[in-house]
Protein backbone atom coordinates (compact mmCIF):
# COMPACT_ATOMS: atom_id res chain seq x y z
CA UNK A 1 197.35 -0.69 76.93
CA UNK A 2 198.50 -4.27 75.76
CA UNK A 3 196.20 -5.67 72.94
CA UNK A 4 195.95 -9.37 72.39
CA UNK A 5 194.23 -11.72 70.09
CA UNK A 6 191.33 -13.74 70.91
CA UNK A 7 189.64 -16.34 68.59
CA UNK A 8 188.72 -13.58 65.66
CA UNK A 9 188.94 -10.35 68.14
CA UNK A 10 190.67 -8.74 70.03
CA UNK A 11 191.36 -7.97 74.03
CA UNK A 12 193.10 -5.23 75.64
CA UNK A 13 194.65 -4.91 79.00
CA UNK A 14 195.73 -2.11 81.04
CA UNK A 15 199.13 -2.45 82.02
CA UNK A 16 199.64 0.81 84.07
CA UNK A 17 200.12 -0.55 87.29
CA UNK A 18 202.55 -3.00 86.56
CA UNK A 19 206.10 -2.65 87.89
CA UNK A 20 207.54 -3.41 84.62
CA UNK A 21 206.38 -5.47 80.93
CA UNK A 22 208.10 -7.34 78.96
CA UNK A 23 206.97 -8.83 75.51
CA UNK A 24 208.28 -12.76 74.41
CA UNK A 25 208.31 -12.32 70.95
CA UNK A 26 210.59 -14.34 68.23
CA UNK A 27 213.71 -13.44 67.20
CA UNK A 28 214.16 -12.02 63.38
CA UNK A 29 213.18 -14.82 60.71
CA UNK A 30 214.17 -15.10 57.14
CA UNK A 31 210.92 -15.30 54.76
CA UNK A 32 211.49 -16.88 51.76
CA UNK A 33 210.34 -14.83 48.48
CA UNK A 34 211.20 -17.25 45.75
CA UNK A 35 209.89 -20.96 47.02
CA UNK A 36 210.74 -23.22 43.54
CA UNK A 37 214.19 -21.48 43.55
CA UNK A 38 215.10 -21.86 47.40
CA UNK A 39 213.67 -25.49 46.79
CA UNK A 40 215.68 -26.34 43.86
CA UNK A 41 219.13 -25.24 46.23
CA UNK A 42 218.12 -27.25 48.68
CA UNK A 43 218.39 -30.62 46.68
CA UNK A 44 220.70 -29.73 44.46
CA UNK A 45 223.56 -27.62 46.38
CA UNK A 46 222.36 -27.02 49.63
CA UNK A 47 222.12 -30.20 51.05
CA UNK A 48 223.24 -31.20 54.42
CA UNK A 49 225.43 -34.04 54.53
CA UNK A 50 224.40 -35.57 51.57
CA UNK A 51 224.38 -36.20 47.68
CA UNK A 52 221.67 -34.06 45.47
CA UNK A 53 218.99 -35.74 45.25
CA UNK A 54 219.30 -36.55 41.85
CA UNK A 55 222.28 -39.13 43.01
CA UNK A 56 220.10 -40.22 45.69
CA UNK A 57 216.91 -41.14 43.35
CA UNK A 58 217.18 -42.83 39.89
CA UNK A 59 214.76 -43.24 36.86
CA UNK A 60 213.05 -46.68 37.85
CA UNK A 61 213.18 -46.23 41.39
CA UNK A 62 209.66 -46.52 43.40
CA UNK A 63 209.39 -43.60 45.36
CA UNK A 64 206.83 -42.79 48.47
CA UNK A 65 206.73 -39.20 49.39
CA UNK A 66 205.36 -38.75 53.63
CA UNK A 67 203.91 -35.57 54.83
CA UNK A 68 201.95 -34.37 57.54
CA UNK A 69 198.21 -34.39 58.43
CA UNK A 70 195.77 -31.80 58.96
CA UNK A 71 196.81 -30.73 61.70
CA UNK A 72 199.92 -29.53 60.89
CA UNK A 73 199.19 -28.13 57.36
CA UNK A 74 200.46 -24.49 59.06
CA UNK A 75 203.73 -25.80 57.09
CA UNK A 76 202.36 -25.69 54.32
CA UNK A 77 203.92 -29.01 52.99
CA UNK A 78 201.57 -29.02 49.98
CA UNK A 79 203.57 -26.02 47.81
CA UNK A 80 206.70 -28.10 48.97
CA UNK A 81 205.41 -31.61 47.79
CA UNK A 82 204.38 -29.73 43.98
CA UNK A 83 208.01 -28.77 43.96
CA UNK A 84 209.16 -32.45 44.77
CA UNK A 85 206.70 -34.21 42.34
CA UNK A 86 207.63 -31.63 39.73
CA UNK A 87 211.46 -32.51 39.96
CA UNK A 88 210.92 -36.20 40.33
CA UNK A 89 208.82 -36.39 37.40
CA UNK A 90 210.93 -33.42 35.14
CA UNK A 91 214.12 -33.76 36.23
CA UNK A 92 214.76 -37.33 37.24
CA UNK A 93 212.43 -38.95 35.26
CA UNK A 94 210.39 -41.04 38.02
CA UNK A 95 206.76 -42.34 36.32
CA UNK A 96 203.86 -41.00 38.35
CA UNK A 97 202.59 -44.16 39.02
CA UNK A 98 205.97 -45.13 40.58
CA UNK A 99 205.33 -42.51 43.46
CA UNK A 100 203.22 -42.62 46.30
CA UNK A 101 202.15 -40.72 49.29
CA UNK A 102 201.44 -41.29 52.65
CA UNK A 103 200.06 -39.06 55.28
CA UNK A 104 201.47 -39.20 58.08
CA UNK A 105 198.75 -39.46 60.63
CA UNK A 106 199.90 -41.57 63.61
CA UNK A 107 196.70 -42.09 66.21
CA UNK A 108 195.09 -39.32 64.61
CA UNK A 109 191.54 -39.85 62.48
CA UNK A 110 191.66 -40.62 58.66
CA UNK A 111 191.74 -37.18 56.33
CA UNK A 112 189.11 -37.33 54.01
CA UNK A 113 189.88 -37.38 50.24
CA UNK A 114 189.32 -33.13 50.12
CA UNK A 115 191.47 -33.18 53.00
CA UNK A 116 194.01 -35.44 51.00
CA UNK A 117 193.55 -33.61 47.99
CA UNK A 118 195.21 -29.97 50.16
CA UNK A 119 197.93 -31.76 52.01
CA UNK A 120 199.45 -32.93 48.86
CA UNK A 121 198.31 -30.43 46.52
CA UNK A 122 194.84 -30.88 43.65
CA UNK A 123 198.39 -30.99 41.35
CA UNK A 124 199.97 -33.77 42.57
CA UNK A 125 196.44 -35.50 44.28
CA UNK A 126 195.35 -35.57 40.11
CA UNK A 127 198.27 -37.66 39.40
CA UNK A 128 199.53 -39.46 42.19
CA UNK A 129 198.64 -41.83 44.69
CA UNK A 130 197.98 -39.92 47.63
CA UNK A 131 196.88 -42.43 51.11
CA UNK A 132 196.13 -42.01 54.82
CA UNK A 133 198.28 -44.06 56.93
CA UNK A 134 196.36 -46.48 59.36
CA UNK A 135 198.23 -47.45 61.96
CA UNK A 136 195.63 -50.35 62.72
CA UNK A 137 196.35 -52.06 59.22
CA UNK A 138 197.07 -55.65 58.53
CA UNK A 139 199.68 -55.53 56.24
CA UNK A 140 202.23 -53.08 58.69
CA UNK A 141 206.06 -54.92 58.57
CA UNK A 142 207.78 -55.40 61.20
CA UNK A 143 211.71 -53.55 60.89
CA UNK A 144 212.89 -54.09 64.36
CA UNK A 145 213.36 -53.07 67.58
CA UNK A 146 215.05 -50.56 69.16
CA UNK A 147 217.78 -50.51 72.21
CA UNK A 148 214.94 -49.91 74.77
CA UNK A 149 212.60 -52.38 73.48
CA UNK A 150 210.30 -50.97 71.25
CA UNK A 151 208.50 -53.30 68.07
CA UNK A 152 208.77 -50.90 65.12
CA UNK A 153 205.99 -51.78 62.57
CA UNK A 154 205.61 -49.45 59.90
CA UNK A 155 203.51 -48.75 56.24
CA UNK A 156 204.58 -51.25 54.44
CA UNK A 157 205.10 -47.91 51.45
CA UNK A 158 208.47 -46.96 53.32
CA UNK A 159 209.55 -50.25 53.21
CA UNK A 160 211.89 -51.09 50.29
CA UNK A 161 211.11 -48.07 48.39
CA UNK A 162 213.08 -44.95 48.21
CA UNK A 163 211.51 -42.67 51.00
CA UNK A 164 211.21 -38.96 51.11
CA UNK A 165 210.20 -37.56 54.33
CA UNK A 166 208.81 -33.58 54.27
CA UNK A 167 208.60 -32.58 58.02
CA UNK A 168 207.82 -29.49 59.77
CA UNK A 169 209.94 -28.38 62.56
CA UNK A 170 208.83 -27.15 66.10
CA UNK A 171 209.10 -27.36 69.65
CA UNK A 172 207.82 -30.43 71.17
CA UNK A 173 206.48 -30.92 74.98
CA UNK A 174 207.56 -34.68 74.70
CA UNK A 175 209.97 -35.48 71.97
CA UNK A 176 211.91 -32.24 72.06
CA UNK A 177 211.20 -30.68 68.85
CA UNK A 178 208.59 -32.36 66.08
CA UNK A 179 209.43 -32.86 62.84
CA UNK A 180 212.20 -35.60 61.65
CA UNK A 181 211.72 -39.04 62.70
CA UNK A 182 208.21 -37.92 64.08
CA UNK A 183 207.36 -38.80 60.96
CA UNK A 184 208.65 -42.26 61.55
CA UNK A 185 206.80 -42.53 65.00
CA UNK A 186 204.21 -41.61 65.86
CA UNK A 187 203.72 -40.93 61.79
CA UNK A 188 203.42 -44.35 60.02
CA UNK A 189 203.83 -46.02 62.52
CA UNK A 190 201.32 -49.03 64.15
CA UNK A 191 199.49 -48.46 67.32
CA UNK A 192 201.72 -50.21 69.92
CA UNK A 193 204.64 -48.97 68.76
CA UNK A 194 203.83 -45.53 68.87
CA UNK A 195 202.86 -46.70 72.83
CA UNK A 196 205.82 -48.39 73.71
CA UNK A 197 207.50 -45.22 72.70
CA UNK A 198 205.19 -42.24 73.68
CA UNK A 199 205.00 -44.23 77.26
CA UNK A 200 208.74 -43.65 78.07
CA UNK A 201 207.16 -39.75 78.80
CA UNK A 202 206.27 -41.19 82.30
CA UNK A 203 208.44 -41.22 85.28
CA UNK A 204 209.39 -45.31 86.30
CA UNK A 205 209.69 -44.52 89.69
CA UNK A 206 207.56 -41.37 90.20
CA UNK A 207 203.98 -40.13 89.17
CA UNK A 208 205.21 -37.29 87.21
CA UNK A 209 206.62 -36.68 83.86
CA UNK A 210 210.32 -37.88 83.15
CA UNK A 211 212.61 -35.19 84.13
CA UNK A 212 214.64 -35.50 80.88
CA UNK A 213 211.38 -35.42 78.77
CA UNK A 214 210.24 -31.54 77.63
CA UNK A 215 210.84 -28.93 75.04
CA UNK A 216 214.19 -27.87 73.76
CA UNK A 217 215.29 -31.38 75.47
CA UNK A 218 216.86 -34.07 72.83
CA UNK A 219 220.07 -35.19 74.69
CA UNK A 220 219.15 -37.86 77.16
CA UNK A 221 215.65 -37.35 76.16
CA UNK A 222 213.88 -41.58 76.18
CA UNK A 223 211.54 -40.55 73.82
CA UNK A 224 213.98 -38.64 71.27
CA UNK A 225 216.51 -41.86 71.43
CA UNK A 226 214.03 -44.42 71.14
CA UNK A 227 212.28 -42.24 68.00
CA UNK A 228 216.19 -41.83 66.57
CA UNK A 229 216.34 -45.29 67.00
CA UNK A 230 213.14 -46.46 65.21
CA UNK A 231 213.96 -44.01 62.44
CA UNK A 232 217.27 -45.92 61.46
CA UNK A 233 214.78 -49.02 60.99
CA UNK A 234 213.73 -47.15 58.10
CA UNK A 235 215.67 -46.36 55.74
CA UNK A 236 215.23 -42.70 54.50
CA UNK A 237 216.92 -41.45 51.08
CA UNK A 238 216.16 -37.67 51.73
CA UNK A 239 214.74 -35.61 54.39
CA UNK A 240 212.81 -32.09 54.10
CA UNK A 241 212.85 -30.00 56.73
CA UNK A 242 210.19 -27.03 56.68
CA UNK A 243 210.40 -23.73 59.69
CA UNK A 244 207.46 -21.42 59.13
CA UNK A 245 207.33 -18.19 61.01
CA UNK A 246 204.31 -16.69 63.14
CA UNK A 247 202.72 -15.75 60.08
CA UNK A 248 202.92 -19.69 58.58
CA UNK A 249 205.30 -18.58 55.82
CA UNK A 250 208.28 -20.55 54.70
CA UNK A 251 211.31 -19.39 56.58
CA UNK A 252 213.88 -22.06 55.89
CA UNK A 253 214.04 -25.21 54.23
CA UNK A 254 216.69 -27.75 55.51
CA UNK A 255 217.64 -30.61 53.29
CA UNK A 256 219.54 -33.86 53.32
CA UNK A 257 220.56 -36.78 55.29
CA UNK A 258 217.26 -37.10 57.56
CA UNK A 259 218.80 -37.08 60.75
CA UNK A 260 221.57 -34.38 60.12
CA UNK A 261 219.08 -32.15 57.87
CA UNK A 262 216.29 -32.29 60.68
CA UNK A 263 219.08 -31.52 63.40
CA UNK A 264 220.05 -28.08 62.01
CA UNK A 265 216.34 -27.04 61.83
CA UNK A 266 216.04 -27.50 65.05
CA UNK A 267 219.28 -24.97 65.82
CA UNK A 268 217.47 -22.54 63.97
CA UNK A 269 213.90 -22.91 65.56
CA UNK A 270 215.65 -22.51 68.81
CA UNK A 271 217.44 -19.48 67.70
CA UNK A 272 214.07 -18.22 66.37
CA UNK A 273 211.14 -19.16 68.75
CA UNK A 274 213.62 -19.78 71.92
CA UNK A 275 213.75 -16.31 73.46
CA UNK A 276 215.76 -15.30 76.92
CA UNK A 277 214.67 -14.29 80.12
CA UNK A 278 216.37 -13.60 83.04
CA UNK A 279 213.61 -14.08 85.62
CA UNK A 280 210.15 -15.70 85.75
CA UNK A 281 207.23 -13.01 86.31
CA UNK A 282 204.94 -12.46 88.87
CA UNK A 283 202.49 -12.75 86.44
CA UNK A 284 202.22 -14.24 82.80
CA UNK A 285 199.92 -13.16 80.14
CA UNK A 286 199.64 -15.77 76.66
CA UNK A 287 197.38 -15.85 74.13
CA UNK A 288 197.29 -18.43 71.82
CA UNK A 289 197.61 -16.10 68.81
CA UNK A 290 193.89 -16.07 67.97
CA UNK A 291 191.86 -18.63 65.80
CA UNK A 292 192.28 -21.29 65.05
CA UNK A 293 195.06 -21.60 67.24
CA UNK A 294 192.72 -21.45 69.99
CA UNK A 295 189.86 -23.61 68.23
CA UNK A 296 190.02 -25.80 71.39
CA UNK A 297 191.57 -26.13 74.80
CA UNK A 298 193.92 -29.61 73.58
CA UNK A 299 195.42 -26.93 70.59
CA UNK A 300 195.46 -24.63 73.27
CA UNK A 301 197.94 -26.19 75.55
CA UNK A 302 200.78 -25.34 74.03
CA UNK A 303 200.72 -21.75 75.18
CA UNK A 304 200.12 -22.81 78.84
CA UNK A 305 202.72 -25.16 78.84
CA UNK A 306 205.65 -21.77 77.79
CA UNK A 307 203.66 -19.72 79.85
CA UNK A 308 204.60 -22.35 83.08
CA UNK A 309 208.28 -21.84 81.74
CA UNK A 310 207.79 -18.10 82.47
CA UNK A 311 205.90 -17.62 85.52
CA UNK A 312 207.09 -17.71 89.53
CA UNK A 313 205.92 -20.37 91.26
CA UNK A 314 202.92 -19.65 92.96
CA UNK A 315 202.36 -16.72 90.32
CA UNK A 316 199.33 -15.70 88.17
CA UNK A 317 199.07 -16.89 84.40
CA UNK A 318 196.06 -15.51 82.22
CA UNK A 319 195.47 -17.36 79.74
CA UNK A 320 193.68 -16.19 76.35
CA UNK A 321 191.75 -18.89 75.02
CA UNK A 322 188.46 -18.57 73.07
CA UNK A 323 187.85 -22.38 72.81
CA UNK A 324 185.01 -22.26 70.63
CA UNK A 325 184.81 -26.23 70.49
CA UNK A 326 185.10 -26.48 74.03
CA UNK A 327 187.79 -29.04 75.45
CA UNK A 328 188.75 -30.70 71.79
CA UNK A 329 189.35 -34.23 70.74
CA UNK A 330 187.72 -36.87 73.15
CA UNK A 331 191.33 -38.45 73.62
CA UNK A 332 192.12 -35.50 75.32
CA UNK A 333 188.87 -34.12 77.86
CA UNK A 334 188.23 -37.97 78.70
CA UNK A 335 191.02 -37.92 80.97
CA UNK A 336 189.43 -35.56 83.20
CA UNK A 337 187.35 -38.73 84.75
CA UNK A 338 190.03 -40.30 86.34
CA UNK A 339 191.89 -37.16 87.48
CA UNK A 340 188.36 -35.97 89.76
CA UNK A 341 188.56 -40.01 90.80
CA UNK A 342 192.83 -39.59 91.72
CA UNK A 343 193.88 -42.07 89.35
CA UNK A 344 195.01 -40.51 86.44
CA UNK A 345 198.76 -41.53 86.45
CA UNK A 346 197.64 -45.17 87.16
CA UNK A 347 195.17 -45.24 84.57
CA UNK A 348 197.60 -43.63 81.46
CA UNK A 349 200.05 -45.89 82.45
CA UNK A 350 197.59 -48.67 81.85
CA UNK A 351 195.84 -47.28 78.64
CA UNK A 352 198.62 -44.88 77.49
CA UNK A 353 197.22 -42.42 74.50
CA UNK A 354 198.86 -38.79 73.51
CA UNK A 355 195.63 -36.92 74.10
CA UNK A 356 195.54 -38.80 77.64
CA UNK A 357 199.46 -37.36 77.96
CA UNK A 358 198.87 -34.23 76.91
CA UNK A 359 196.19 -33.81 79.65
CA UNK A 360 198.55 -35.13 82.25
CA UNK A 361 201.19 -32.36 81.37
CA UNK A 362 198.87 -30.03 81.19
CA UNK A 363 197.68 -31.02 84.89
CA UNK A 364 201.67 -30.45 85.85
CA UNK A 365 201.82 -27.41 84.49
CA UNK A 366 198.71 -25.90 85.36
CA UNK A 367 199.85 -26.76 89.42
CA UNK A 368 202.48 -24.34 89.10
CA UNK A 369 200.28 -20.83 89.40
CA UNK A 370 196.92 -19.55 89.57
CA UNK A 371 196.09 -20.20 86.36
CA UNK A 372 192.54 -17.59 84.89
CA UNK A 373 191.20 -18.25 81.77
CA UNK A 374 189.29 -16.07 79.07
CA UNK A 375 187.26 -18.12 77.30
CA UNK A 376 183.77 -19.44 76.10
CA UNK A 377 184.15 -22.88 77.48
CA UNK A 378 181.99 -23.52 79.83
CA UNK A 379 183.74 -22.37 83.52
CA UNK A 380 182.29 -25.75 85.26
CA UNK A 381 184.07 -27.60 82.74
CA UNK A 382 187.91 -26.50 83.59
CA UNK A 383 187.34 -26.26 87.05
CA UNK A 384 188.77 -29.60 88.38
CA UNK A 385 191.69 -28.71 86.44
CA UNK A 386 192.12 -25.86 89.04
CA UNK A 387 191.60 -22.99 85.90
CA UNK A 388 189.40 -20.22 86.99
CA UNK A 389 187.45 -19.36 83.67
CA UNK A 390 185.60 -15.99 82.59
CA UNK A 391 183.92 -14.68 79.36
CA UNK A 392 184.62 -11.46 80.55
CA UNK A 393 188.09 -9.56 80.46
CA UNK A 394 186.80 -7.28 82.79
CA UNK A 395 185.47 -10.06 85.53
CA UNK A 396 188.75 -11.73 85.14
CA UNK A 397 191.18 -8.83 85.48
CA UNK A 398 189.03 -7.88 88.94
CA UNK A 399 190.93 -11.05 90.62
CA UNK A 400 194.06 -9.59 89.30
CA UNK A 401 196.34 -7.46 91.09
CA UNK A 402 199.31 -5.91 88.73
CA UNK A 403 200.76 -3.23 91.44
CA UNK A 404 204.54 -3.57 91.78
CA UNK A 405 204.06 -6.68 89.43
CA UNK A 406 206.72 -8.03 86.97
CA UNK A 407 204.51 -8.74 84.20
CA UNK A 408 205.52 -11.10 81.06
CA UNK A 409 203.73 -10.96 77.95
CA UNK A 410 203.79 -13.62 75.19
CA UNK A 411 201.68 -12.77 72.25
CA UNK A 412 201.65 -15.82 70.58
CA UNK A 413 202.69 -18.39 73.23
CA UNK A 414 202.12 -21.36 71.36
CA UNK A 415 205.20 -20.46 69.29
CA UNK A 416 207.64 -18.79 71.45
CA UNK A 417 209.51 -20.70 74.43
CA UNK A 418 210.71 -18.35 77.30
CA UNK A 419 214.43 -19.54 78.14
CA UNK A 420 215.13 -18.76 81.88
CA UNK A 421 218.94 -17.77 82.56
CA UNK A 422 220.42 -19.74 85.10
């Protein structure tokens, strides 16, 4: 009997029948014990390609620290940007009111000043400057523009200060892996540039998602280079690279050189979260790992886009998804208009958003199986995206046949990234 979360429960699933199971979970992962001390080697002899940070940042210098939003506070950047303050202020001997910090939010809405107050700690909120980044603002400067064309206009607070970037790293559907020069773009920077660059996801001569643009994918990738690209336009003293495991505890830090520090992160969230298969399944089982993780079907969609890495074409994914505020962000569900109308590639190329993108790649992957869904959202809702939807395990497993059945389980599918052997 298999037993997988859902939202704050639990769901189990016979697996008798099957012809054989096999589980997807990550590899081993350090957990870090002692945070100050791990932090203290990582800008002071652990660095990666570069000078402590002490040699990078003097007394006098004006400083601007970026982090995430709310949505990726599973990193847990706050205990991180204490540490950072702490050593600025201590050790260096940077004034409080010479630092400042920006949230990174890209196209996402503004945090509110609680919300401020936990990404960047009530210890550092009391005593520095702590602002949302709007990428609609007046004041954005203009750096340059990349090989490919893109205007890079940025916060005008990593411009001619020294910058500190604290990023999380990940798999990403579009840019490879998150983290780095995310933070650049989409993170503080304006509006069209974060479209001129999120755009280059899009096939130029088909309607379909640029081959060289997915997970794992950096070489090559259009949206990788042209990110790389904008991130040179900025320049960057020191980069902090965060990997959390399943359980959202610090597993690594990776300091340094921004580019070079963020690089090696992503080695070792590959090493971690990519795990090896050696054929697809018949059928594919992923749950999203339980609340919040499955809040809504856009934070959701990570876990059917590894399950499509896993399944047979033509197979059966079931998807565990409680979805408790239904389809998520308005960005995202919109998009579902012009899909029932056939126009959805014409109209994201035209009005190009992330939410609208995610929804497109979700529409790719979804076309590669039958895809059933557990769920509360409402079944009438999902159904022009070709998911079948029950609020019953039992109901749902009656349209499923496991006899003979390669069956591939991946317990928290948002995370992990089936590999297929070729």
């Amino acid at each position: 009997m298999l037993e997988l979360k859902y939202g704050n429960s639990k769901v189990d699933i016979d697996l008798s029948k099957a012809k054989s199971v096999k589980v997807l979970n990550e590899n081993p992962m350090d957990e870090i014990t002692d945070l100050k001390s791990e932090f203290i080697k990582g800008v002071t002899t652990n660095m990666i390609n570069s000078k402590p940070l002490r040699e990078v940042i003097s007394k006098g210098d004006k400083v601007t620290i970026v982090i995430s939003d709310l949505t990726r506070f599973w990193q847990r950047q706050d205990l991180i940007c204490e540490q950072l303050v702490d050593y600025l202020v201590e050790e260096i001997g940077i004034d409080y009111d010479d630092i400042a910090i920006v949230v990174a939010i890209g196209t996402h809405r503004m945090q509110t000043e609680d919300e401020l107050c936990q990404l960047a700690s009530k210890k550092v909120y009391d005593k520095v400057k702590v602002v949302n980044h709007d990428c609609d603002a007046d004041d954005l400067v203009y750096v340059g523009k990349t090989q490919i064309g893109t205007e890079v206009y940025v916060n005008p607070l990593v411009v001619g200060r020294k910058v500190i970037m604290i990023t999380g790293t990940v798999h990403h559907i579009m840019a490879g892996f998150g983290g780095g020069r995310k933070s650049v773009i989409p993170g503080v920077a304006g509006r069209e540039t974060i479209k001129q660059n999120h755009i280059r996801c899009l096939s130029k001569t088909e309607k379909k998602t640029d081959p060289r643009v997915a997970s794992r994918l950096l070489e090559n990738n259009p949206v990788n280079e042209d990110m790389n690209q904008a991130a040179e336009l900025v320049d960057v003293a020191f980069g902090i690279n965060i990997v959390v495991n399943t359980k959202s505890k610090h597993s690594k830090l990776f300091c340094g050189n921004f580019h070079d520090a963020w690089l090696a992160s992503c080695k070792y969230v590959d090493d971690c979260y990519g795990v090896k298969i050696e054929k697809e399944a018949d059928i594919v089982i992923a749950s999203c790992g339980g609340y919040p993780k499955d809040i809504n079907l856009y934070q959701s969609t990570k876990s059917i886009f590894n399950a499509a890495r896993a399944v047979k074409k033509g197979g059966t994914v079931i998807f565990l998804a409680e979805c408790r505020e239904g389809g998520g962000a308005p960005d995202f569900f919109s998009w579902i208009d012009p899909l029932k109308r056939g126009v959805l590639d014409e109209e994201l190329r035209a009005n190009f958003t992330i939410g609208g993108y995610i929804f497109y790649a979700l529409c790719e992957a979804i076309a590669k199986s039958d895809m059933l869904m557990l769920s509360e959202i409402d079944p009438n809702f999902v159904k022009d995206l070709n998911i079948d939807s029950y609020k019953n395990i039992d109901k749902l497993l009656e349209k499923v046949d496991f006899e003979g059945k390669d069956v591939c389980i991946l317990p928290y599918g948002g995370s992990v990234v089936p590999l297929l052997q070729k």
